[in-house]
C-alpha atoms as a PDB file:
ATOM      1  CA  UNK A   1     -59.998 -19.263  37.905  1.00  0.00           C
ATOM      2  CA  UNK A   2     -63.502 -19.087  36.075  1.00  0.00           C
ATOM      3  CA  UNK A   3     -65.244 -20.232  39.269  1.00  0.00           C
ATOM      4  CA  UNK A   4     -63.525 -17.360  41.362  1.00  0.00           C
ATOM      5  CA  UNK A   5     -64.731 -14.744  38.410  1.00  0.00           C
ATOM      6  CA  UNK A   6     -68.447 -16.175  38.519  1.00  0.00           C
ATOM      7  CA  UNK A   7     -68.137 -15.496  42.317  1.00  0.00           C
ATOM      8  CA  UNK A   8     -66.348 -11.813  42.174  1.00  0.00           C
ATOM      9  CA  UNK A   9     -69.113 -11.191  39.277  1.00  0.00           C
ATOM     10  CA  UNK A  10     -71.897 -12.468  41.562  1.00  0.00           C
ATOM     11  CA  UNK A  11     -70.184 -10.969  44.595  1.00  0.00           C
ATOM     12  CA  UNK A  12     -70.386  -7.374  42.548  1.00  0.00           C
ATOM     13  CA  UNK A  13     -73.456  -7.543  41.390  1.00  0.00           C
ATOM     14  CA  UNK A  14     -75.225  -7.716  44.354  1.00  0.00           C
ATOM     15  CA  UNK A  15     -76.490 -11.624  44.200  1.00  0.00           C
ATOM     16  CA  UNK A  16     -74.572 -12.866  46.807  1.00  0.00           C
ATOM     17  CA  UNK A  17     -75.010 -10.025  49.514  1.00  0.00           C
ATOM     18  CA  UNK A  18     -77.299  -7.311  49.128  1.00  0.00           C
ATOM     19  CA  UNK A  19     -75.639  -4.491  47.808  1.00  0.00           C
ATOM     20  CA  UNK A  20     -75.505  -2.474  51.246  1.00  0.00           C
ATOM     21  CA  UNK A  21     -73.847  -5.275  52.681  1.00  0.00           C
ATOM     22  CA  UNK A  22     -71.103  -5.065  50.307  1.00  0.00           C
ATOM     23  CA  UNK A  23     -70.703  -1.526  51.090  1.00  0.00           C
ATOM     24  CA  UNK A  24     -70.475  -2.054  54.181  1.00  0.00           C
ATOM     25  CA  UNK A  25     -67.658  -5.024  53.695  1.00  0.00           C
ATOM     26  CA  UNK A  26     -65.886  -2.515  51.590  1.00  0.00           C
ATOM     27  CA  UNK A  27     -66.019   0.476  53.603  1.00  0.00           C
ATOM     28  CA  UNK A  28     -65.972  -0.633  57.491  1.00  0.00           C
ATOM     29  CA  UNK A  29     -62.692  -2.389  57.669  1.00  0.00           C
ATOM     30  CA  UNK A  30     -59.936  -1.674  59.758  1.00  0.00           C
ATOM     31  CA  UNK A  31     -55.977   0.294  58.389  1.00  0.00           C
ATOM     32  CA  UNK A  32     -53.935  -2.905  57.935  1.00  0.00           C
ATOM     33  CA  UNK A  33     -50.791  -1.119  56.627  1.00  0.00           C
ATOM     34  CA  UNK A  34     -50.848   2.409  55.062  1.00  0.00           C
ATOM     35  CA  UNK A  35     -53.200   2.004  52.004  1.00  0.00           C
ATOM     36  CA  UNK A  36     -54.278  -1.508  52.831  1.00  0.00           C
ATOM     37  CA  UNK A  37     -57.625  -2.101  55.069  1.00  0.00           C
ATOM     38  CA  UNK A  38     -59.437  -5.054  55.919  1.00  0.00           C
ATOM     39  CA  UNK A  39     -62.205  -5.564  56.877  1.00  0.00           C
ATOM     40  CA  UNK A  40     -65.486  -8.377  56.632  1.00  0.00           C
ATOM     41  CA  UNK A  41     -63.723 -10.660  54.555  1.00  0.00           C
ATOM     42  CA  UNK A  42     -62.456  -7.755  52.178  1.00  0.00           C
ATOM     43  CA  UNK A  43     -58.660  -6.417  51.450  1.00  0.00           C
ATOM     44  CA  UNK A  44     -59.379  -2.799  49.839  1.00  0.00           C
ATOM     45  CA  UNK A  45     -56.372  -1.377  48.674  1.00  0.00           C
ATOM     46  CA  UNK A  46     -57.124   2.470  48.947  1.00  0.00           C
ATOM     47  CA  UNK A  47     -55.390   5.658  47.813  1.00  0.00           C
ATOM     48  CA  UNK A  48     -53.121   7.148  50.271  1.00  0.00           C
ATOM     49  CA  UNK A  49     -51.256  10.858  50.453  1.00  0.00           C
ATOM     50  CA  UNK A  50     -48.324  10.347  48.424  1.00  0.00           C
ATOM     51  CA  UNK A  51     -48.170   6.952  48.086  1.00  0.00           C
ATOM     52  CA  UNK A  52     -51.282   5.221  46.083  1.00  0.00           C
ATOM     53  CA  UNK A  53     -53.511   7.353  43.885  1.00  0.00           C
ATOM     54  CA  UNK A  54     -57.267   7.196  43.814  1.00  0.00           C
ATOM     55  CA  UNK A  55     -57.013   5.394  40.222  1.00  0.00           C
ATOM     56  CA  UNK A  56     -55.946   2.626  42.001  1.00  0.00           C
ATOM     57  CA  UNK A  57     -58.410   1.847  44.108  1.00  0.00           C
ATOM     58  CA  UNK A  58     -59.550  -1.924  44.266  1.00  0.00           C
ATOM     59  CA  UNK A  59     -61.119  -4.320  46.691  1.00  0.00           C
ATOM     60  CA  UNK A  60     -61.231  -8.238  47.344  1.00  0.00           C
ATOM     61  CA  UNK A  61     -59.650 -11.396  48.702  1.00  0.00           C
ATOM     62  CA  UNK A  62     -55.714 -12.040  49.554  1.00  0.00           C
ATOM     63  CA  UNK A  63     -54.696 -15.824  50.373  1.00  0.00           C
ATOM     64  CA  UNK A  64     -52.109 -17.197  52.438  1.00  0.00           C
ATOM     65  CA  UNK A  65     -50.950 -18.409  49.652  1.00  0.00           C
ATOM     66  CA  UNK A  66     -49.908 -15.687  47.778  1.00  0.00           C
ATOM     67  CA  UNK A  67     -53.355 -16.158  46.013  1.00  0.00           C
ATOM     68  CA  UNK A  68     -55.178 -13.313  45.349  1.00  0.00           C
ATOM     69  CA  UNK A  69     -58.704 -12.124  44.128  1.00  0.00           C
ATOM     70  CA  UNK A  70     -59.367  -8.041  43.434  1.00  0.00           C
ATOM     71  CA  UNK A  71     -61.795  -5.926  41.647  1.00  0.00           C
ATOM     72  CA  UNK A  72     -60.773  -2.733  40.255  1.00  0.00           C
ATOM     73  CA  UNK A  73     -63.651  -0.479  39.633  1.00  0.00           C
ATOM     74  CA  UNK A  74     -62.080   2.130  36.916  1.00  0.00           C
ATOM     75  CA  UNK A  75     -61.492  -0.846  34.646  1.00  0.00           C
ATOM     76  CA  UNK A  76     -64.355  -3.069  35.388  1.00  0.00           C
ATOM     77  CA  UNK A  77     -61.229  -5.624  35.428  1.00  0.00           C
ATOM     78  CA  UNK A  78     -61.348  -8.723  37.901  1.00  0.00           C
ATOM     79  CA  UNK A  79     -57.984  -9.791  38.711  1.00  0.00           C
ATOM     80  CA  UNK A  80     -56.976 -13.383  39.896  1.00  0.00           C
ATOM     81  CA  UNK A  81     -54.235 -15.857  40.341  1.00  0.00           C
ATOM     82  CA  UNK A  82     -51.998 -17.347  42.978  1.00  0.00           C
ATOM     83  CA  UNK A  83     -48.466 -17.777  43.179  1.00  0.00           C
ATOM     84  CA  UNK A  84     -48.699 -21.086  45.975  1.00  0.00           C
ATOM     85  CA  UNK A  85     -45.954 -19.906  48.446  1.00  0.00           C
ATOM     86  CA  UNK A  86     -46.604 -18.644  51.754  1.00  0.00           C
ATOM     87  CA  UNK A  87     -43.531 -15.943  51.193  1.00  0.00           C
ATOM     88  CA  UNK A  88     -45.997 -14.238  48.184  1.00  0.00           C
ATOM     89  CA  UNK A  89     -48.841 -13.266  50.501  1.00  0.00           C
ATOM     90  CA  UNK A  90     -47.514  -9.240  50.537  1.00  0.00           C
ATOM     91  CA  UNK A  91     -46.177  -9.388  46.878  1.00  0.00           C
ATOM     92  CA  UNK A  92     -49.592 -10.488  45.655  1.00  0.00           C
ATOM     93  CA  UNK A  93     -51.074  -6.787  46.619  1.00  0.00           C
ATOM     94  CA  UNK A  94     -47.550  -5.743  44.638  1.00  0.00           C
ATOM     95  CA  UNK A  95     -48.539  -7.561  42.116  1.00  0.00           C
ATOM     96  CA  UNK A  96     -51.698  -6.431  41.678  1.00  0.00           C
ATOM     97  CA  UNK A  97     -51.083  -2.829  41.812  1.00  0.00           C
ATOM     98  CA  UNK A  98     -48.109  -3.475  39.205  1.00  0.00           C
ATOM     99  CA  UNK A  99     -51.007  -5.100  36.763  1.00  0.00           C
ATOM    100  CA  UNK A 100     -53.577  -1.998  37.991  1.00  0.00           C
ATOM    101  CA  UNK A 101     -50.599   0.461  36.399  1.00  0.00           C
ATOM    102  CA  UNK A 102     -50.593  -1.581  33.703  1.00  0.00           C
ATOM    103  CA  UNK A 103     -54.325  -1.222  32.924  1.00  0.00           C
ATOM    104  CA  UNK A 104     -54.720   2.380  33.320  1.00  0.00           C
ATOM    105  CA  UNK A 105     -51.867   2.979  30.853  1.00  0.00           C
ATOM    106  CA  UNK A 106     -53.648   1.012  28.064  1.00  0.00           C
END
């Protein structure tokens, strides 16, 4: 887990890829579901009418195995973890929205 937080940190901060680059990995990605995009190696999970609001905004990685990598810029807060089973790939973005509600009410 520290490894993948030294990369998202890295990744952010514009020492990986230049900054513009991971704009562009963030911005130019393609409607996977209704508030879900993809795009360059990046999952954004975007607001959507009725459905997600703009506080919940975040971008990053989802694994096949239900593993899962996002930073939410309102919070400055880096989420990771995995729960190893194929079957958790979808609830991981769940699961991260659940914790994203759970940061913006504390």
């Amino acid at each position: 887990m520290s490894d993948l937080q030294l990369f998202m940190r890295a990744l952010k901060a514009g020492t990986l890829v230049s900054v513009e680059t991971l704009n562009m990995m963030c911005d130019d990605a393609y409607a996977f579901f209704p508030g879900l995009s993809y795009g360059y190696g990046v999952w954004n999970i975007k607001p959507t009418f009725l459905m997600i609001p703009k506080s919940f905004k975040a971008w990053g990685v989802i694994g096949v195995l239900g593993a899962f990598m996002f930073y939410h810029p309102e919070t400055e807060t880096i989420l990771i973890g995995t729960f190893n089973h194929t079957k958790y790939e979808k609830k991981s973005v769940r699961f991260t929205m659940k914790m994203i509600k759970t940061l913006l009410k504390s």
